[in-house]
Protein backbone atom coordinates (compact mmCIF):
# COMPACT_ATOMS: atom_id res chain seq x y z
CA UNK A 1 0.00 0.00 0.00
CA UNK A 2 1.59 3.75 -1.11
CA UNK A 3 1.44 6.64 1.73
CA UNK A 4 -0.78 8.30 -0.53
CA UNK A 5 -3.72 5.46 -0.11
CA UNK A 6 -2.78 4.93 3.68
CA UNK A 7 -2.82 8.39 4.37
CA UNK A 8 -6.35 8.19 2.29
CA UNK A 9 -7.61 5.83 4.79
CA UNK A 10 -6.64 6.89 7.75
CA UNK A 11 -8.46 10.44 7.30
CA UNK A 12 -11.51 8.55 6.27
CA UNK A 13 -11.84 6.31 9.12
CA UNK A 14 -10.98 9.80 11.16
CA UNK A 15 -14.22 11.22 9.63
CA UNK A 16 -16.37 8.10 9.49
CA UNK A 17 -15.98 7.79 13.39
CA UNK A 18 -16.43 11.53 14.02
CA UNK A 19 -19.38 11.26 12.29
CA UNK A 20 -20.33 7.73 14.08
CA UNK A 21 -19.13 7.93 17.59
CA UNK A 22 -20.83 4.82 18.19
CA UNK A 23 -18.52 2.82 15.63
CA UNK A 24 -15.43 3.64 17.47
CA UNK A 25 -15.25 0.57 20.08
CA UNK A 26 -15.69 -1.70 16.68
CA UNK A 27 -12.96 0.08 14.89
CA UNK A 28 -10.45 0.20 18.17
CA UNK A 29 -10.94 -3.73 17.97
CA UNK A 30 -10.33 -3.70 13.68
CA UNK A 31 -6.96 -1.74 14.38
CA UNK A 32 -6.34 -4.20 17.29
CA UNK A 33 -6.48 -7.40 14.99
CA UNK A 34 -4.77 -5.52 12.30
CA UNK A 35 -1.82 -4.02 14.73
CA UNK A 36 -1.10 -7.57 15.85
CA UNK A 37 -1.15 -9.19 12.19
CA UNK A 38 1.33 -6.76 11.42
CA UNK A 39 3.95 -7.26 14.24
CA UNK A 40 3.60 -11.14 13.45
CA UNK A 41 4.31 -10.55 9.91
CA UNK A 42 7.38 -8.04 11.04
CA UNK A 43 8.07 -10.90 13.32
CA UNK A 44 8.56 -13.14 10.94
CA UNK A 45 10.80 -11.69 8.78
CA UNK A 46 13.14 -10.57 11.52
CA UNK A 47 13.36 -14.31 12.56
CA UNK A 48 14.57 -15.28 9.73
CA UNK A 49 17.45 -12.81 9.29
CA UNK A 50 18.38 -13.43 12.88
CA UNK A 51 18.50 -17.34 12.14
CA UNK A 52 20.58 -16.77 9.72
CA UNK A 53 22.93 -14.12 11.31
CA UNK A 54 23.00 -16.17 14.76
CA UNK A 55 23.72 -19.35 12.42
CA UNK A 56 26.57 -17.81 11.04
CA UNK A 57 27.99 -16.69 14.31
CA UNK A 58 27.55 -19.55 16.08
CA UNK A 59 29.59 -21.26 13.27
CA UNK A 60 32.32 -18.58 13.35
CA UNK A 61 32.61 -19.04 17.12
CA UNK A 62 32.42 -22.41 17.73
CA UNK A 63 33.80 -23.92 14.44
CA UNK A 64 35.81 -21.32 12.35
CA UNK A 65 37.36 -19.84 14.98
CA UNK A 66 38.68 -22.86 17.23
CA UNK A 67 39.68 -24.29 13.45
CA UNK A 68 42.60 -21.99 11.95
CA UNK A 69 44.85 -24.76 10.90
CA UNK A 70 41.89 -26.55 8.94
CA UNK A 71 40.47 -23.71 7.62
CA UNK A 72 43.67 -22.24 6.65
CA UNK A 73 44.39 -26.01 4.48
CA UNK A 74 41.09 -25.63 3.23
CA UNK A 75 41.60 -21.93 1.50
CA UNK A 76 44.63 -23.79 -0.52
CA UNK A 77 42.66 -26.61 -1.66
CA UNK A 78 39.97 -29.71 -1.26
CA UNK A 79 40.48 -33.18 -1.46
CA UNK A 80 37.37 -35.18 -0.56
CA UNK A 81 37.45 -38.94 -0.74
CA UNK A 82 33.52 -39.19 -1.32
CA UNK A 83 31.18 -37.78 -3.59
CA UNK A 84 27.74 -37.77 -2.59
CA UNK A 85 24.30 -37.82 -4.21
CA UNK A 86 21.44 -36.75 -2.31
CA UNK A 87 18.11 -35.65 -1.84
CA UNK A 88 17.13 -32.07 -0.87
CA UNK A 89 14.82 -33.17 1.72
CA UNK A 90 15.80 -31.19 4.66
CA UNK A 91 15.45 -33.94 6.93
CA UNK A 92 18.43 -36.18 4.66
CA UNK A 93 21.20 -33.53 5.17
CA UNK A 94 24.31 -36.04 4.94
CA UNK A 95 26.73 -34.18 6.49
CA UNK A 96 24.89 -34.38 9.56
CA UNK A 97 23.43 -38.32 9.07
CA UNK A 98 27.19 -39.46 8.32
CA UNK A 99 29.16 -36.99 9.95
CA UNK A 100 31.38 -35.91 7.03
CA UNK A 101 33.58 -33.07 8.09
CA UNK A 102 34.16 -29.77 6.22
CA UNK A 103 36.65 -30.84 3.01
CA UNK A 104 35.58 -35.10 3.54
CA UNK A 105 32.71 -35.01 1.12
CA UNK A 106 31.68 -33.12 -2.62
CA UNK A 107 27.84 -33.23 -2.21
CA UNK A 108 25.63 -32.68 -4.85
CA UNK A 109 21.51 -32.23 -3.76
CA UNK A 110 18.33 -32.63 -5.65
CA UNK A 111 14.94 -34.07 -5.36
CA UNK A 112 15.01 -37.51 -4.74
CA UNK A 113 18.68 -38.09 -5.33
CA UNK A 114 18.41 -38.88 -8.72
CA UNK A 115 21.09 -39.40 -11.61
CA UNK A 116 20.23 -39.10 -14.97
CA UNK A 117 21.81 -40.53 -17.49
CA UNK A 118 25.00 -39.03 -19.59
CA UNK A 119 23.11 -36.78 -21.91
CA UNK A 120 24.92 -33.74 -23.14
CA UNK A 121 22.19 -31.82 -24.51
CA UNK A 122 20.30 -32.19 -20.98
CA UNK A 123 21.06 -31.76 -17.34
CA UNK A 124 24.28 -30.75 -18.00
CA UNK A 125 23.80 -29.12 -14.46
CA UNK A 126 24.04 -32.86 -12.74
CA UNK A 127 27.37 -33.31 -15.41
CA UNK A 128 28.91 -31.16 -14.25
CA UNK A 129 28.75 -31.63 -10.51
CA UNK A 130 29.88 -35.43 -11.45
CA UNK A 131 32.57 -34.58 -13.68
CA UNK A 132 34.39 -31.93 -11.69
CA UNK A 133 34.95 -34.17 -8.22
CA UNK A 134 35.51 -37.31 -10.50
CA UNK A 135 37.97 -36.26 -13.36
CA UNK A 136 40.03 -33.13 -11.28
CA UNK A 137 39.26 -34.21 -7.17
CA UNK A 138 40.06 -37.51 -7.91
CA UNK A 139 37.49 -38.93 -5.43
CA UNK A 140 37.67 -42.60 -4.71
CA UNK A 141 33.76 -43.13 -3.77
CA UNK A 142 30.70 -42.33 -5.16
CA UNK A 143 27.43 -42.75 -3.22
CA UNK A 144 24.07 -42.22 -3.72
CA UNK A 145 21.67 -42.19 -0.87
CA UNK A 146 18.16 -42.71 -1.06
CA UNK A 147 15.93 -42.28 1.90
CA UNK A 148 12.23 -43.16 4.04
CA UNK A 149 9.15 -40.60 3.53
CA UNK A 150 10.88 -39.16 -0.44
CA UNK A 151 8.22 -36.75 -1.60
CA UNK A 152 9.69 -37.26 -4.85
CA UNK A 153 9.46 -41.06 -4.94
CA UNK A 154 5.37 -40.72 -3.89
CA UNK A 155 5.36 -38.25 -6.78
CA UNK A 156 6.80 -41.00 -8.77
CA UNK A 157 5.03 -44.05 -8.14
CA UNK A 158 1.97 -42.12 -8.15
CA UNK A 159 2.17 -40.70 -11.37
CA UNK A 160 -0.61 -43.00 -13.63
CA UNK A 161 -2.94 -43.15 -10.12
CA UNK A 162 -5.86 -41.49 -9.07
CA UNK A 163 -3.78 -39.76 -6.36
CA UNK A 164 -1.42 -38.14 -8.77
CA UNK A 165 0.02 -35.16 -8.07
CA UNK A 166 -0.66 -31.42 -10.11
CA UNK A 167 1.32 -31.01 -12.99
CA UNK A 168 4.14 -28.84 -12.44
CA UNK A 169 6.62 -27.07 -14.40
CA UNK A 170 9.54 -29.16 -13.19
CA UNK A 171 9.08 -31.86 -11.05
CA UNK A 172 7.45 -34.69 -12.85
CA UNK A 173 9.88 -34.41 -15.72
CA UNK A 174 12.98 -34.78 -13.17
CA UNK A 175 11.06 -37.83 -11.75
CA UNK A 176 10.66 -39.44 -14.90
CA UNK A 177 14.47 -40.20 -14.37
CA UNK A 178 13.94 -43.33 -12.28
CA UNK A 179 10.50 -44.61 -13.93
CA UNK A 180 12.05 -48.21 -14.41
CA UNK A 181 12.38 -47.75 -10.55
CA UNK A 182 8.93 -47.20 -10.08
CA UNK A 183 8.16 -50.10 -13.24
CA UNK A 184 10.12 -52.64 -11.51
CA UNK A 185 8.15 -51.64 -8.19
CA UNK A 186 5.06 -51.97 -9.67
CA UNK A 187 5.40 -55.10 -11.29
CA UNK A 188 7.25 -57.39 -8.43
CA UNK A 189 5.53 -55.83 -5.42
CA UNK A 190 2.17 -55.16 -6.50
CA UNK A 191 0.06 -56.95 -3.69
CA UNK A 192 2.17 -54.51 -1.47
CA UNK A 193 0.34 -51.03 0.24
CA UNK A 194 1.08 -47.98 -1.53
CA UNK A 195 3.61 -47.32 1.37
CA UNK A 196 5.67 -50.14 1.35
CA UNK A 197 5.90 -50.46 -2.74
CA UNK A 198 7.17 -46.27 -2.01
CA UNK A 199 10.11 -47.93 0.17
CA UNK A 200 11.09 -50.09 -2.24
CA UNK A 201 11.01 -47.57 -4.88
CA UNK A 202 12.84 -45.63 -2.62
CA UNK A 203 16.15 -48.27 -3.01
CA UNK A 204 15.42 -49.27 -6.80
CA UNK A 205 15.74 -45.85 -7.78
CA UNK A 206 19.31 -45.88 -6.43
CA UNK A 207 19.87 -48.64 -8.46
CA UNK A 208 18.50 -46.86 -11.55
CA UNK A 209 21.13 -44.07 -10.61
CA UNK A 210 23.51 -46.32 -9.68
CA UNK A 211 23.48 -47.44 -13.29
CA UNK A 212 23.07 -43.88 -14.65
CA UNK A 213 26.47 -43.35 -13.82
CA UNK A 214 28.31 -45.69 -15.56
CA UNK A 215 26.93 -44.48 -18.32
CA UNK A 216 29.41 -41.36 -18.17
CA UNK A 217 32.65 -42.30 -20.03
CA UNK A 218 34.56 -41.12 -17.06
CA UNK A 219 33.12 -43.07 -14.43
CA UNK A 220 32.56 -45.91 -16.00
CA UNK A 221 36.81 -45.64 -17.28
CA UNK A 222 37.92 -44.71 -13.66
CA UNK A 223 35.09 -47.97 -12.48
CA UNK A 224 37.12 -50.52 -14.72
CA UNK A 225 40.05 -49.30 -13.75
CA UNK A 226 39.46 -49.58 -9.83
CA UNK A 227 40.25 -46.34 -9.39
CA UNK A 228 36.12 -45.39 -7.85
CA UNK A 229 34.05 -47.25 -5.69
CA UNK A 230 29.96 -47.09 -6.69
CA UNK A 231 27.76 -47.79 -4.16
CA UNK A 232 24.04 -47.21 -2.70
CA UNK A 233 22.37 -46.56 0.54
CA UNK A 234 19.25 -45.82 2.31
CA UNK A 235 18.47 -43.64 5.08
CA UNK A 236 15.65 -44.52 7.29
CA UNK A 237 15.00 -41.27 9.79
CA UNK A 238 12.03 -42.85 10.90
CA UNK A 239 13.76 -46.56 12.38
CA UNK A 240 17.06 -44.74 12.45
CA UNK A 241 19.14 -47.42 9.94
CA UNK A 242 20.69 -47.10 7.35
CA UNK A 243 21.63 -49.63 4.48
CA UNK A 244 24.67 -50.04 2.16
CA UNK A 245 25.37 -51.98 -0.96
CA UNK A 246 27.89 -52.46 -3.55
CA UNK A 247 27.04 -51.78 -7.58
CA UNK A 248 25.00 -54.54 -8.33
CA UNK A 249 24.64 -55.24 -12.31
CA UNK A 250 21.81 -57.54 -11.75
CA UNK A 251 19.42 -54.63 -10.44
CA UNK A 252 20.97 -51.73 -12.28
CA UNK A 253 19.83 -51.24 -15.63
CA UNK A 254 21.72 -52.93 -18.68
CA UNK A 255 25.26 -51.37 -19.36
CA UNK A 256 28.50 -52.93 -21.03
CA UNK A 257 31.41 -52.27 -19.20
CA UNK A 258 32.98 -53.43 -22.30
């Protein structure tokens, strides 16, 4: 709202109540209300920046600061062993579930994890993040991590059913990454609740991305080679475990390593 049209409407509510004395307990309570949805909204906002500047501080003090010999290595250089792939759920943050320190881990985030395959001409963002850890970090381990409760998984396997979600402008075309995930799913655990056949998506579609990357020349040369480790994992936050495997070429999708 401009001063002009505030200004407006505080005159007129000046002259309505002069005019209606009676009105003016009604209007005290209006401006009430309104005076307290205000300072909520101001509230709000000046949450947030504090969040963000205590964050920071806390960091500074507690981490940077006690750190100088660490942080001073890492302003020369980074040398993770691990690159990760996972989800942006903000429940799945892997630093925190597996305790990777500051220069340990390259972490690349999206919804649901996902890998697509080597393709140029699209997501050249996710080829990017893969080539630059793999072919100038050298890192020795690549893991994707899958996880309980994916909103993008339920997106996924839903896709097709009744309980589809909206179309949107993004999403379901990034999903459509792992649908032999969500084909295999349906097909071999079909007398399973829409729940359970989501867990089990959950860990295909690391397979399915698992697989994805061998389909980059680089990974797949550095693979043969014995040079980088592949493997998959699931985090469940609501039993608190969390699984590991090895590549497996029996679940991933067809590829020659040849």
């Amino acid at each position: 709202m401009s001063t002009d049209s505030y200004e407006d409407a505080i005159k007129k509510l000046g002259e309505l109540l002069t005019k209606k004395s009676d009105l003016g307990n009604v209007a005290a309570a209006k401006i009430k209300q309104l005076t307290s949805e205000l300072e909520e909204l101001d509230s709000s906002k000046i949450d947030s920046v504090e969040k963000i500047k205590s964050g920071f501080n806390h960091f500074k003090t507690h981490n940077y600061e006690k750190n100088p010999s660490l942080y001073s290595a890492l302003a020369k250089s980074q040398s993770p062993k691990f690159l990760v792939f996972a989800c942006a759920d903000s429940r799945v943050c892997p630093s925190h579930v597996l305790n990777f320190q500051l220069g340990e881990a390259f972490i690349v985030r999206n919804i649901a994890n996902m890998v697509p395959p080597y393709d140029k001409a699209k997501h050249c963002n996710v080829g990017a993040a893969l080539e630059y850890p793999v072919t100038v970090l050298n890192v020795e381990n690549i893991l994707v991590i899958g996880h309980s409760c994916c909103g993008g998984i339920k997106g996924l396997m839903a896709i097709e059913d009744d309980a589809a979600p909206y179309k949107s402008e993004f999403i379901e075309d990034w999903i459509q990454i792992c649908a032999p995930a969500k084909n295999r799913t349906k097909q071999d655990c079909k007398d399973l609740s829409f729940d359970d056949q989501c867990t089990n998506c959950e860990k295909e579609a690391v397979n399915v991305s698992l697989g994805n990357l061998l389909s980059y020349p680089f990974v797949r040369e550095r693979v043969m080679k014995n040079k980088l480790a592949i493997r998959g994992a699931h985090y469940d936050f609501v039993k608190g475990t969390f699984d590991l495997w090895e590549l497996d070429f029996k679940t991933t999708p067809a590829f020659s390593l040849t």
